[in-house]
PDB file of N, CA and C in Angstrom:
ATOM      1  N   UNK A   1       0.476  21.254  62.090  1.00  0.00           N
ATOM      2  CA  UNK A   1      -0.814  20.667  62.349  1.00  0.00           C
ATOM      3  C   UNK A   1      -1.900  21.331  61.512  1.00  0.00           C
ATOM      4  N   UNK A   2      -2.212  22.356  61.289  1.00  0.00           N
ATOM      5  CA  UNK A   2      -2.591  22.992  60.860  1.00  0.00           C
ATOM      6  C   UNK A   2      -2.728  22.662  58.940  1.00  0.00           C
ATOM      7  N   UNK A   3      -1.839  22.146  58.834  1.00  0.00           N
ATOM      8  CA  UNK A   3      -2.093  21.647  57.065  1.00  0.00           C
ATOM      9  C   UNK A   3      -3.040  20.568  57.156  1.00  0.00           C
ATOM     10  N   UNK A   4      -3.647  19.440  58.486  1.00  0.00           N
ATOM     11  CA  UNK A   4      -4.460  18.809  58.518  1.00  0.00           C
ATOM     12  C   UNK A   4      -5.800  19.282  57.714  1.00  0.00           C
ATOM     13  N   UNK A   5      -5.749  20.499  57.944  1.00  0.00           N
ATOM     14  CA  UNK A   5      -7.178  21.239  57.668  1.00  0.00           C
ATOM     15  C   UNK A   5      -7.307  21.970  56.623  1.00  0.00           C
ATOM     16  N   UNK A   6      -5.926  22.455  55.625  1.00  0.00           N
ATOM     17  CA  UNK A   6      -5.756  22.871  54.585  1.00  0.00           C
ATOM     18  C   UNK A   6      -6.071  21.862  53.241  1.00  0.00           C
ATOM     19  N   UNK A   7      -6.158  20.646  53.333  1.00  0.00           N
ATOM     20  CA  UNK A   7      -6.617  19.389  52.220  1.00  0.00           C
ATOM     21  C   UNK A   7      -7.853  19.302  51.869  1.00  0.00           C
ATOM     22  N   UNK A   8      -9.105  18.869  52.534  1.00  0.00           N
ATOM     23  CA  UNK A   8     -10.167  19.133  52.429  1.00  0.00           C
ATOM     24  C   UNK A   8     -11.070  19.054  53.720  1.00  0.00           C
ATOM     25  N   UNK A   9     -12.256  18.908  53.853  1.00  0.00           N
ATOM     26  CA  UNK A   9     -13.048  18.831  54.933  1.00  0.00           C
ATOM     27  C   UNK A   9     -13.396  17.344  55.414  1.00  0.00           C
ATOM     28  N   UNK A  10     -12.583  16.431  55.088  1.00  0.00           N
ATOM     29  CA  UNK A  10     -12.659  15.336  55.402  1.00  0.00           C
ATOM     30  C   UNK A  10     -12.648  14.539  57.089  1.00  0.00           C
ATOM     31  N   UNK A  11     -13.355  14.310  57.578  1.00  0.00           N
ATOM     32  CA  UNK A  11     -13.211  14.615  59.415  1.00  0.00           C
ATOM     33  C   UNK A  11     -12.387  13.520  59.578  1.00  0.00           C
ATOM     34  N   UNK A  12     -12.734  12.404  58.531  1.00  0.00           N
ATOM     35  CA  UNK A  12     -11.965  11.027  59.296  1.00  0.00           C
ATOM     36  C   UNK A  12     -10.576  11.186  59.645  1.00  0.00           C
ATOM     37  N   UNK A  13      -9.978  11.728  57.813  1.00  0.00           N
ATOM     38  CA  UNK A  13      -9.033  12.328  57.882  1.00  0.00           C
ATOM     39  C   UNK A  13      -7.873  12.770  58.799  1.00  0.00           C
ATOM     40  N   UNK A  14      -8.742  13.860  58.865  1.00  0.00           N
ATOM     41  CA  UNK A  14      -8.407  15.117  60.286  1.00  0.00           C
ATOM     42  C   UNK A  14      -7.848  14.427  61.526  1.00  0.00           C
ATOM     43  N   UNK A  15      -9.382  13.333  61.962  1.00  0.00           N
ATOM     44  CA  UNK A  15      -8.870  12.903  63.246  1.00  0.00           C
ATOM     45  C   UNK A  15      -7.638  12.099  63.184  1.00  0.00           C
ATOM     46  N   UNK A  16      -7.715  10.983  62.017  1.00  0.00           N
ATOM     47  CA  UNK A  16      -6.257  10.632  61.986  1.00  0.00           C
ATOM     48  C   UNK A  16      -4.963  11.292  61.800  1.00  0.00           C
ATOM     49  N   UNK A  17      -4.894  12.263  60.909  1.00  0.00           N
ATOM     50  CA  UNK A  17      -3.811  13.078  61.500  1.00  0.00           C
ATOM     51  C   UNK A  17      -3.770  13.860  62.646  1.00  0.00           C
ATOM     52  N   UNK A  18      -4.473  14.250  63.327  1.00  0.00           N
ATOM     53  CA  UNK A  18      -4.546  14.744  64.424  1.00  0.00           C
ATOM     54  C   UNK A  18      -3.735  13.697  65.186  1.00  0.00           C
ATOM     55  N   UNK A  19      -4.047  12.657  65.432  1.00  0.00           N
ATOM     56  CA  UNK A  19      -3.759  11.370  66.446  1.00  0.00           C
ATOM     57  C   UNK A  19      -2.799  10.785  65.870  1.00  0.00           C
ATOM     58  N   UNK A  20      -1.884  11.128  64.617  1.00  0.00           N
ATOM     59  CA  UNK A  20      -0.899  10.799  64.628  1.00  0.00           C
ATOM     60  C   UNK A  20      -0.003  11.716  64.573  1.00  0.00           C
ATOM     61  N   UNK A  21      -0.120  13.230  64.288  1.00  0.00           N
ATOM     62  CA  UNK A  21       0.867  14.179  65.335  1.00  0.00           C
ATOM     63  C   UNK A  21       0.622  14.275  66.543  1.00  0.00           C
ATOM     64  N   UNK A  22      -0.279  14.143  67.311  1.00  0.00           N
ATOM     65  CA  UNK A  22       0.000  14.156  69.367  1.00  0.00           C
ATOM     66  C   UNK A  22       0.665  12.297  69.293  1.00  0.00           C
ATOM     67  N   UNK A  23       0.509  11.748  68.648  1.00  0.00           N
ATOM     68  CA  UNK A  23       1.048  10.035  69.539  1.00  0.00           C
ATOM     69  C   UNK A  23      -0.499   9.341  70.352  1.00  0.00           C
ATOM     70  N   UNK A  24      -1.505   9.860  69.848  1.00  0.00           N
ATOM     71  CA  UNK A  24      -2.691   9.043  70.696  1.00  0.00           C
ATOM     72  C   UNK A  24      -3.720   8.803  69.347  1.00  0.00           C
ATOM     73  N   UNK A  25      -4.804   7.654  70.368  1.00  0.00           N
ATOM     74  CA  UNK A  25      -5.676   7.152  69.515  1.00  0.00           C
ATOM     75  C   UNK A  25      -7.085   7.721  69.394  1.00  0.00           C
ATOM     76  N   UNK A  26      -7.089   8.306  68.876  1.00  0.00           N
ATOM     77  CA  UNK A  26      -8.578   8.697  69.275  1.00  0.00           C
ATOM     78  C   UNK A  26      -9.760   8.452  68.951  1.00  0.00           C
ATOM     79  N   UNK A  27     -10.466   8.033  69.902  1.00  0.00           N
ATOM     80  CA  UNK A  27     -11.787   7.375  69.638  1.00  0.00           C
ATOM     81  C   UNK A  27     -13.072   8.173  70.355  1.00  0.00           C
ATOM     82  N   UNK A  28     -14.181   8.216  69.262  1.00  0.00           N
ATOM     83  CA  UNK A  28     -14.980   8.763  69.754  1.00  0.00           C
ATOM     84  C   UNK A  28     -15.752   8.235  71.241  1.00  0.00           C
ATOM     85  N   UNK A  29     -16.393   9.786  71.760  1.00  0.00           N
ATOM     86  CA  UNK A  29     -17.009   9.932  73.104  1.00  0.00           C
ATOM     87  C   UNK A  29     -16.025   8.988  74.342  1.00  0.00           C
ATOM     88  N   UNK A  30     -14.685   9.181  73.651  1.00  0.00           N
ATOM     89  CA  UNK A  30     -13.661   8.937  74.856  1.00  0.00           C
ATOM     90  C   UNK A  30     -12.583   9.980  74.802  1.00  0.00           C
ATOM     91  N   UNK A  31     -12.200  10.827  73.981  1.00  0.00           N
ATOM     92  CA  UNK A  31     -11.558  11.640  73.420  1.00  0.00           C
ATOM     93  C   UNK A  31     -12.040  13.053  73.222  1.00  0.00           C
ATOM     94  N   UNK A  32     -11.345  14.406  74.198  1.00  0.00           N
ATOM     95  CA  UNK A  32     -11.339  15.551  73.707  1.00  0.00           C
ATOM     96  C   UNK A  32     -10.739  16.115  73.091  1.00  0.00           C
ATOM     97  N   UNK A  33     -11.283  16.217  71.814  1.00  0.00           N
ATOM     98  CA  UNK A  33      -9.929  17.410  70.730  1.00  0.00           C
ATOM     99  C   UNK A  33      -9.568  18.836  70.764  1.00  0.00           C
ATOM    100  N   UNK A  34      -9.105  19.207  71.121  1.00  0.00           N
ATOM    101  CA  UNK A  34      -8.995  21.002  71.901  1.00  0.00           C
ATOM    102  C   UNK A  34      -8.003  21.621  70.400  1.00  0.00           C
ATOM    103  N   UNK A  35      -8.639  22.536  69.894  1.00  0.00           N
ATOM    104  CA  UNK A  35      -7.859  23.262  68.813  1.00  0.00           C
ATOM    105  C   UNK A  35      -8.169  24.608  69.300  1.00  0.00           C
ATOM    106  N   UNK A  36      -6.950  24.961  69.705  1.00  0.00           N
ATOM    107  CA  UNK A  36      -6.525  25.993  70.309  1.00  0.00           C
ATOM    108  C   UNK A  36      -6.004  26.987  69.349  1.00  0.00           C
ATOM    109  N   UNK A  37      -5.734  28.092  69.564  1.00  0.00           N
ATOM    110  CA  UNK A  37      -5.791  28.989  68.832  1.00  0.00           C
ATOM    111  C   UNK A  37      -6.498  29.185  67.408  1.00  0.00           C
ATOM    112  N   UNK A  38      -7.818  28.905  67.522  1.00  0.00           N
ATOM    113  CA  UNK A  38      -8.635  28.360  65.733  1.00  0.00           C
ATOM    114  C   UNK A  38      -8.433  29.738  65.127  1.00  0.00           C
ATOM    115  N   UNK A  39      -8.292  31.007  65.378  1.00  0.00           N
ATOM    116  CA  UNK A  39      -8.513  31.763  64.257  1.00  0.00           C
ATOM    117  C   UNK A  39      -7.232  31.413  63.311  1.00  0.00           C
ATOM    118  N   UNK A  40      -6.254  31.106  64.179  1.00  0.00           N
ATOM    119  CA  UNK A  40      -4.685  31.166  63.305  1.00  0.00           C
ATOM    120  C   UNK A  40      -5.141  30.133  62.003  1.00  0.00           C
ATOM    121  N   UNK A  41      -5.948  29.311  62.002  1.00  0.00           N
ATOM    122  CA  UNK A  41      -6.080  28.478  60.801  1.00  0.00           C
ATOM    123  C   UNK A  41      -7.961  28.458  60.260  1.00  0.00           C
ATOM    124  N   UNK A  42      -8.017  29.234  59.520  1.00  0.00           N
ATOM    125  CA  UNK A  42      -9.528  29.563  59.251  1.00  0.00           C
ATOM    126  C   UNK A  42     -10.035  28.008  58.623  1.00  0.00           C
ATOM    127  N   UNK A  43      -9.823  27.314  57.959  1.00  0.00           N
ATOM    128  CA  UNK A  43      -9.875  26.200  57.572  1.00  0.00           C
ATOM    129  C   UNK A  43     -10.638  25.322  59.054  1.00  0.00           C
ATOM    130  N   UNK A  44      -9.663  25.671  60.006  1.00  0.00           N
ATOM    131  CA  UNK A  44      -9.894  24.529  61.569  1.00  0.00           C
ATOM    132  C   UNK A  44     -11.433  24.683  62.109  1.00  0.00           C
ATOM    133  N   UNK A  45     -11.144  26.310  61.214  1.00  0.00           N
ATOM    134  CA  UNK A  45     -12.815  26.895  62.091  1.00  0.00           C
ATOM    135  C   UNK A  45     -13.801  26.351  61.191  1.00  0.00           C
ATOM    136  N   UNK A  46     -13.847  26.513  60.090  1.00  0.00           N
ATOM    137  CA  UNK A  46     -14.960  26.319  58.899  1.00  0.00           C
ATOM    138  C   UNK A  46     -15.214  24.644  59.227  1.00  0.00           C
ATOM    139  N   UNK A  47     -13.892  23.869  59.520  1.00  0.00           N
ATOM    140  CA  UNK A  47     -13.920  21.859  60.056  1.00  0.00           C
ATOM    141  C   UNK A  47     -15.103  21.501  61.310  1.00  0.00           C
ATOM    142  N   UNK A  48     -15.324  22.545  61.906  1.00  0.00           N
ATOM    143  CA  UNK A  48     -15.991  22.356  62.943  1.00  0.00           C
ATOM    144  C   UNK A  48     -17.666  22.116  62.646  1.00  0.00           C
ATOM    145  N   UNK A  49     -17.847  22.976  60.871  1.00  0.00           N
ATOM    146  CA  UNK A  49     -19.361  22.483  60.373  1.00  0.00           C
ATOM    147  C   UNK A  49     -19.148  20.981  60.208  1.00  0.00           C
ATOM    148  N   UNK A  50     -18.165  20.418  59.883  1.00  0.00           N
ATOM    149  CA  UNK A  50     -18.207  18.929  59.291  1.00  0.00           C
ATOM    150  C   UNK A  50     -18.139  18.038  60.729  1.00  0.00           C
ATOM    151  N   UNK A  51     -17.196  18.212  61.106  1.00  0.00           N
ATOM    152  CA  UNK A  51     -17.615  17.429  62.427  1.00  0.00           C
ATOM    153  C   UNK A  51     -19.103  17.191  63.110  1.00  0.00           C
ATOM    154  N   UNK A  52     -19.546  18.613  63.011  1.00  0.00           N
ATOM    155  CA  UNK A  52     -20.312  18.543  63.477  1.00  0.00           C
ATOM    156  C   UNK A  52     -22.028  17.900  62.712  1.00  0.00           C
ATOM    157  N   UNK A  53     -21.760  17.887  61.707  1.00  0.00           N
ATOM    158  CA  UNK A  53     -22.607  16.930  60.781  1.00  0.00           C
ATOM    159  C   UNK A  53     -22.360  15.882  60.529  1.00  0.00           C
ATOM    160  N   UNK A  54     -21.106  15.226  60.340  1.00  0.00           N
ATOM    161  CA  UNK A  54     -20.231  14.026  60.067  1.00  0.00           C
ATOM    162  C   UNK A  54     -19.561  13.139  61.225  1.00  0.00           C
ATOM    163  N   UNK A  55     -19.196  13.695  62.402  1.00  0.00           N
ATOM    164  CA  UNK A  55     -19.108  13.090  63.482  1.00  0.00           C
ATOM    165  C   UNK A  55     -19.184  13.214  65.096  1.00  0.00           C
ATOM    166  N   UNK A  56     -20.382  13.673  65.113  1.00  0.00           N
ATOM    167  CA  UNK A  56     -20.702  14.387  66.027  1.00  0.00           C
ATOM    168  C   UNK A  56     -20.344  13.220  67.571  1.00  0.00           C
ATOM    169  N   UNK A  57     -19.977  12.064  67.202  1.00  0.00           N
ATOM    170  CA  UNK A  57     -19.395  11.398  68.542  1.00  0.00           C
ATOM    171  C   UNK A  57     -18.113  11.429  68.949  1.00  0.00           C
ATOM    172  N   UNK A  58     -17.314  12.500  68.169  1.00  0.00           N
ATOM    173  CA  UNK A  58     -16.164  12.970  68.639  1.00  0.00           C
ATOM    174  C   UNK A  58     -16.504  14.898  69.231  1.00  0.00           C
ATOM    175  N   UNK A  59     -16.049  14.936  71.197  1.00  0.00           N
ATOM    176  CA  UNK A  59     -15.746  15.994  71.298  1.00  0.00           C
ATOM    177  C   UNK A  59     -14.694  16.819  70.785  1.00  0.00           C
ATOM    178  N   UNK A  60     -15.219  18.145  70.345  1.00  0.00           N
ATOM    179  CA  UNK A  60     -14.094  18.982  70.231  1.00  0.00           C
ATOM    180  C   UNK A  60     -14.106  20.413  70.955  1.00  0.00           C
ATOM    181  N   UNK A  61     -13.317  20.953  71.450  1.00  0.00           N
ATOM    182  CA  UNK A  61     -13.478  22.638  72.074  1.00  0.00           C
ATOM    183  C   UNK A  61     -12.438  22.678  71.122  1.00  0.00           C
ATOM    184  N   UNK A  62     -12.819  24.202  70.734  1.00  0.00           N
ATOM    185  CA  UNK A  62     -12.035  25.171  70.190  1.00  0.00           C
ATOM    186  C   UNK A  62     -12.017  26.603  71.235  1.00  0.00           C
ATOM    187  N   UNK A  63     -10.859  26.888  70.620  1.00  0.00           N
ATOM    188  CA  UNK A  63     -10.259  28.087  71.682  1.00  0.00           C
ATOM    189  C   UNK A  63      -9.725  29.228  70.456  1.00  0.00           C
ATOM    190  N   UNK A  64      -9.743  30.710  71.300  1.00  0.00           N
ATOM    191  CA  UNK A  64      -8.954  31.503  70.800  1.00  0.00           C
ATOM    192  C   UNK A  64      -8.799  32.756  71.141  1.00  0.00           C
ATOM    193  N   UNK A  65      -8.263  33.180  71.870  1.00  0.00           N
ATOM    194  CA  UNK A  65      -7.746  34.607  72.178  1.00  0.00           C
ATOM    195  C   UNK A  65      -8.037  35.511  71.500  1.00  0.00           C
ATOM    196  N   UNK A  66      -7.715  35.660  70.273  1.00  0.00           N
ATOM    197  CA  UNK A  66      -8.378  36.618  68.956  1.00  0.00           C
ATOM    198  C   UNK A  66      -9.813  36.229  68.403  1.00  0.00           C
ATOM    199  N   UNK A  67     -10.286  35.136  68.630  1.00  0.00           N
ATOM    200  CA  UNK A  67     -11.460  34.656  67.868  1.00  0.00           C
ATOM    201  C   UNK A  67     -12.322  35.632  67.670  1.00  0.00           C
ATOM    202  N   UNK A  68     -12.969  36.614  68.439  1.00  0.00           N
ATOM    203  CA  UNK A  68     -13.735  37.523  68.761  1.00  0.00           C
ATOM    204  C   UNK A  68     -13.475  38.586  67.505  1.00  0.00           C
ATOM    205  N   UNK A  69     -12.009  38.992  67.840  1.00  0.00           N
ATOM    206  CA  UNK A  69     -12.116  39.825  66.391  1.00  0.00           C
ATOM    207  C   UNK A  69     -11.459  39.071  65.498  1.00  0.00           C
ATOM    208  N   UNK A  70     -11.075  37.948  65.230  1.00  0.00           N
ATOM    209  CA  UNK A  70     -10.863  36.987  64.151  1.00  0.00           C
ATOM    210  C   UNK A  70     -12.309  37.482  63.507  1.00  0.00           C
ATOM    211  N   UNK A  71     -13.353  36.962  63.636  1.00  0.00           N
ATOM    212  CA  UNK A  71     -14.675  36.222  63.551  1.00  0.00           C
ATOM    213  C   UNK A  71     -15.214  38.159  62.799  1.00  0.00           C
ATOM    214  N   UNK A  72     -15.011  39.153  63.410  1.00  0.00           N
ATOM    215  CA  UNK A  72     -15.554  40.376  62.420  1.00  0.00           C
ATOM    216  C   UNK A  72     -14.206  40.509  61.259  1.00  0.00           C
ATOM    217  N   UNK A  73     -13.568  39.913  60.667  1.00  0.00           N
ATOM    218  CA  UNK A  73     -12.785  40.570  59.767  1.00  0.00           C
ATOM    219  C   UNK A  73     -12.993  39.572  58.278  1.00  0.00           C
ATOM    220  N   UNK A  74     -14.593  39.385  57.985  1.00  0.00           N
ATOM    221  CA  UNK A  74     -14.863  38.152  57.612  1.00  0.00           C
ATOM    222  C   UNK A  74     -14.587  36.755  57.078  1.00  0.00           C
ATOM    223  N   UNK A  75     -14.217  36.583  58.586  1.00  0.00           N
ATOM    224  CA  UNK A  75     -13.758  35.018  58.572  1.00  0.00           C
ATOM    225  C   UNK A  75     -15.364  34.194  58.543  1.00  0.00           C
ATOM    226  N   UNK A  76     -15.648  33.201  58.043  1.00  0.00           N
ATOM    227  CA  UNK A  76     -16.684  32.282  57.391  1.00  0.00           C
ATOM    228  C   UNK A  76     -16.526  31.483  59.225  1.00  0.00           C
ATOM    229  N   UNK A  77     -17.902  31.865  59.892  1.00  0.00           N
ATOM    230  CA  UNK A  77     -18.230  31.310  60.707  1.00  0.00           C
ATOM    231  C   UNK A  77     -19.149  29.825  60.864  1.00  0.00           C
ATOM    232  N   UNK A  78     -19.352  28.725  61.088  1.00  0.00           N
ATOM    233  CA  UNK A  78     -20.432  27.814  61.221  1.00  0.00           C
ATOM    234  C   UNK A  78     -21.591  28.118  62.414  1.00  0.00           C
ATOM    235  N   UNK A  79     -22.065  28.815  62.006  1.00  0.00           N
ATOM    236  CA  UNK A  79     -23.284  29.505  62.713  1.00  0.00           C
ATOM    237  C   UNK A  79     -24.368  28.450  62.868  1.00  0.00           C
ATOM    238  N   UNK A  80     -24.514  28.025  63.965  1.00  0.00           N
ATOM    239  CA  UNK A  80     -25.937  27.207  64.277  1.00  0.00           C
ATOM    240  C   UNK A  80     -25.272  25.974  64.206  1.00  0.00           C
ATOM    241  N   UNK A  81     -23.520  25.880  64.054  1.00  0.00           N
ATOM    242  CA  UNK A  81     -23.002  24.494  64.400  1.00  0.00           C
ATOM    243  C   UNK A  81     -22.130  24.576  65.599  1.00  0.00           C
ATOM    244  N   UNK A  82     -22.291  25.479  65.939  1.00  0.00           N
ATOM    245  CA  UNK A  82     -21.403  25.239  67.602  1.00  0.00           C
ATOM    246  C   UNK A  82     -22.015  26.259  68.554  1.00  0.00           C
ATOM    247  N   UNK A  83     -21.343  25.773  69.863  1.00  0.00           N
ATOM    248  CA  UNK A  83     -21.976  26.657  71.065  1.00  0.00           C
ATOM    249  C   UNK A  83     -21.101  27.467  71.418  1.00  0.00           C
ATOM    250  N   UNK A  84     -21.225  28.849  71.417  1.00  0.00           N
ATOM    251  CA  UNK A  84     -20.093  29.714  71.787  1.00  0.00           C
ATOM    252  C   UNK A  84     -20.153  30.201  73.089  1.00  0.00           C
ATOM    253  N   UNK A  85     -19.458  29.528  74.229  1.00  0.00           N
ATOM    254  CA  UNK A  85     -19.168  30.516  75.339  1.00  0.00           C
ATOM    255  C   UNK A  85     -17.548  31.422  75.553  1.00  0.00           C
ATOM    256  N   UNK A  86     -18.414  32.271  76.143  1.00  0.00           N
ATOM    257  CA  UNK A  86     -17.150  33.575  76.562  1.00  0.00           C
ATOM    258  C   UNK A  86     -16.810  33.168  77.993  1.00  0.00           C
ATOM    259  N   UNK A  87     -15.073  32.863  77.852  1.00  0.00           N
ATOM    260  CA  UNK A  87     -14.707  32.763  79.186  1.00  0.00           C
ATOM    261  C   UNK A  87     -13.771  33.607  79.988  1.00  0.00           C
ATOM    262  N   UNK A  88     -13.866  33.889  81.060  1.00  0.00           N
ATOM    263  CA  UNK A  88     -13.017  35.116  82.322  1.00  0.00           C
ATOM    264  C   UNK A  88     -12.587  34.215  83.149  1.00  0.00           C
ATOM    265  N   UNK A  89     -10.847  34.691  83.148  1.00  0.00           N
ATOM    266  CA  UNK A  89     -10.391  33.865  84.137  1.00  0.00           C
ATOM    267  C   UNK A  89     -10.429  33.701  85.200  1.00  0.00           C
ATOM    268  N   UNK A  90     -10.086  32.843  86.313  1.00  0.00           N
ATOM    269  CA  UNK A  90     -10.811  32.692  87.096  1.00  0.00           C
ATOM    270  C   UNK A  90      -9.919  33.265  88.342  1.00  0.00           C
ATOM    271  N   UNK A  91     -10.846  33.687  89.238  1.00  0.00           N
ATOM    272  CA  UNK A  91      -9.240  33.936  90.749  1.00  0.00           C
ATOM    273  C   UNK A  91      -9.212  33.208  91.309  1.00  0.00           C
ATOM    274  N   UNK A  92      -7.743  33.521  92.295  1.00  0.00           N
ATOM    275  CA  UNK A  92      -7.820  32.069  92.838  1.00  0.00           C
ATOM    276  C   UNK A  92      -8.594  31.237  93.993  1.00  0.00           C
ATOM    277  N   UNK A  93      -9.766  32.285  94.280  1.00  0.00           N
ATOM    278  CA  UNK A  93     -10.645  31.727  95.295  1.00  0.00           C
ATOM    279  C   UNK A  93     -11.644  30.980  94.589  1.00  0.00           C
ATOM    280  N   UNK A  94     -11.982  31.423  93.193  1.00  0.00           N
ATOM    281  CA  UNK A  94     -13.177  30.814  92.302  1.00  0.00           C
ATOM    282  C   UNK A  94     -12.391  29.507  92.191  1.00  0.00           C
ATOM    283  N   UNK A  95     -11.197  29.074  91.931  1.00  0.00           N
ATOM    284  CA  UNK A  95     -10.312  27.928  91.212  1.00  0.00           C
ATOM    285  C   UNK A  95     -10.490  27.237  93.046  1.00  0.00           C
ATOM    286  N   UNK A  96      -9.815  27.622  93.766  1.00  0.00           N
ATOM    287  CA  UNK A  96     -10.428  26.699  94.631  1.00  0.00           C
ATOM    288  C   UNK A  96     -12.052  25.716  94.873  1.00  0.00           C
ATOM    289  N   UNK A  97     -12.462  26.874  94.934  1.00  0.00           N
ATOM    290  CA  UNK A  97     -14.112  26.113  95.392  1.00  0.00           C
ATOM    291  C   UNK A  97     -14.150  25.718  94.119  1.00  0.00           C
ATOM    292  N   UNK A  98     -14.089  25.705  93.024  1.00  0.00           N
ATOM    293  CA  UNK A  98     -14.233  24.773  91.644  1.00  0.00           C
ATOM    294  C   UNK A  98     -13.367  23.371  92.001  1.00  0.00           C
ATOM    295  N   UNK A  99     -12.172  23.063  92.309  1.00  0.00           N
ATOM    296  CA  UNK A  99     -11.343  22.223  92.753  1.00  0.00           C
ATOM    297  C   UNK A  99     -11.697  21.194  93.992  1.00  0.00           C
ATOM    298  N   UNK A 100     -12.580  21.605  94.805  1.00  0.00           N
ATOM    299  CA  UNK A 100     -13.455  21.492  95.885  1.00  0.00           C
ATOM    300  C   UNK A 100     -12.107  21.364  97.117  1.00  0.00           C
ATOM    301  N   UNK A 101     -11.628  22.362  97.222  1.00  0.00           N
ATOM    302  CA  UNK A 101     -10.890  22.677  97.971  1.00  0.00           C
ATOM    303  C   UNK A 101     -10.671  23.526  99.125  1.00  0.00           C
ATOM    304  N   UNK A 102     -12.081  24.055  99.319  1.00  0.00           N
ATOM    305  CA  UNK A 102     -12.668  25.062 100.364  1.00  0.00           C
ATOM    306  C   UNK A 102     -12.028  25.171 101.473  1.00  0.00           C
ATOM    307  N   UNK A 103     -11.248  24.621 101.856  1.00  0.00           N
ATOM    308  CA  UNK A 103     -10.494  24.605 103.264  1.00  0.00           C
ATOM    309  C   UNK A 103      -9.404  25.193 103.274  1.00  0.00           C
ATOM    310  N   UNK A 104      -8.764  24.894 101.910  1.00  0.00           N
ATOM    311  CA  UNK A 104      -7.735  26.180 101.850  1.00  0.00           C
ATOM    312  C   UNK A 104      -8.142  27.627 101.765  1.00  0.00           C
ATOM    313  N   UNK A 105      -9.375  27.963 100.968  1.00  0.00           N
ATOM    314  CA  UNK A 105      -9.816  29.020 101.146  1.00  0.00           C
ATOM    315  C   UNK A 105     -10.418  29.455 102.227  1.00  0.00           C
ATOM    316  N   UNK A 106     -10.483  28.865 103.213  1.00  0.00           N
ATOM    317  CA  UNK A 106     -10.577  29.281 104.645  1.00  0.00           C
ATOM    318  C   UNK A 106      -9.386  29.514 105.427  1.00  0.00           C
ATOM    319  N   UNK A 107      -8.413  29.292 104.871  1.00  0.00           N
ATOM    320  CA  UNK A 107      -7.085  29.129 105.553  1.00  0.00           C
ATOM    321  C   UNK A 107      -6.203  30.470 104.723  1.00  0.00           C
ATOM    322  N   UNK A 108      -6.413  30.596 103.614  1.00  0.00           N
ATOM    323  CA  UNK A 108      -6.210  32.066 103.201  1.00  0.00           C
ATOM    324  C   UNK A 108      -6.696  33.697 103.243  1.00  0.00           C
ATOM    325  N   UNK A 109      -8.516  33.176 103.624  1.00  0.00           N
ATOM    326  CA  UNK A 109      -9.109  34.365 103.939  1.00  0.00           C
ATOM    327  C   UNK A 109      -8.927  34.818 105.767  1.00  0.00           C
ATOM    328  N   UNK A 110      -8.291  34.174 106.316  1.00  0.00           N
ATOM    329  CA  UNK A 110      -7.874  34.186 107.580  1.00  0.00           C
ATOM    330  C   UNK A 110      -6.821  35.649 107.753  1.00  0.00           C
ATOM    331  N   UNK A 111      -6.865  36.111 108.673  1.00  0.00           N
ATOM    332  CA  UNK A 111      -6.095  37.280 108.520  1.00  0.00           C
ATOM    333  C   UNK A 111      -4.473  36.485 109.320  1.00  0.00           C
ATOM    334  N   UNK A 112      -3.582  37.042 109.061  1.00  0.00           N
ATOM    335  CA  UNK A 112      -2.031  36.219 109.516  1.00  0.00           C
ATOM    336  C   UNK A 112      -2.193  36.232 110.975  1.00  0.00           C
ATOM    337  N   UNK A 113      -1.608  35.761 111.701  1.00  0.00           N
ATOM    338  CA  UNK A 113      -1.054  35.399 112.965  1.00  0.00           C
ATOM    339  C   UNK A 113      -0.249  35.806 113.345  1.00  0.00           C
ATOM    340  N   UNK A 114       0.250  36.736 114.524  1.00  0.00           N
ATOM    341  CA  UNK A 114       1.464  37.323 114.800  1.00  0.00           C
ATOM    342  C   UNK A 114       2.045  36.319 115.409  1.00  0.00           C
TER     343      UNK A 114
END
């Protein structure tokens, strides 16, 4: 997948190969594109200026475990083209009440029953 982004910065491109290695169609502001692990392909990261000038009615998240120190070993960031949040996983009482499932978490913070 990853050679998608090695050709040039072409977004149309991209999305069509993208959507024809997963098997789906993708159409903008119905479609999330999730490129997961972006440092592994510096190219995927630098794609995210073009999208974001060229087709900004397609979502995309990018992800990456290393990104953080990907991003100091100078890898070419698009600065002022994306929003960077830092995420902590969640426990499993936060994943409940996010789920709106509060009743189980009343049923776990319960102390056992002899």
């Amino acid at each position: 997948m990853s050679q998608s982004f090695k050709k040039d910065f072409d977004v149309q491109r991209i999305i069509t190969e993208i959507g024809i290695f997963c098997y789906l169609k993708i159409t903008p502001r119905d479609t999330v594109i999730i490129l997961d692990e972006i440092q592994d392909c510096p190219e995927a990261l630098s794609s995210l200026k073009y999208f974001c000038e060229e087709a900004r009615a397609y979502h995309v998240i990018s992800a990456g475990s290393l990104l953080g120190v990907t991003m100091h070993q100078g890898l070419g960031f698009p600065v002022g083209k994306i929003d960077q949040i830092n995420l902590k996983p969640m426990s499993f009482s936060e994943f409940l009440l996010a789920s709106n499932q509060e009743k189980y978490l009343n049923l776990i913070s319960q102390p056992p029953t002899a």
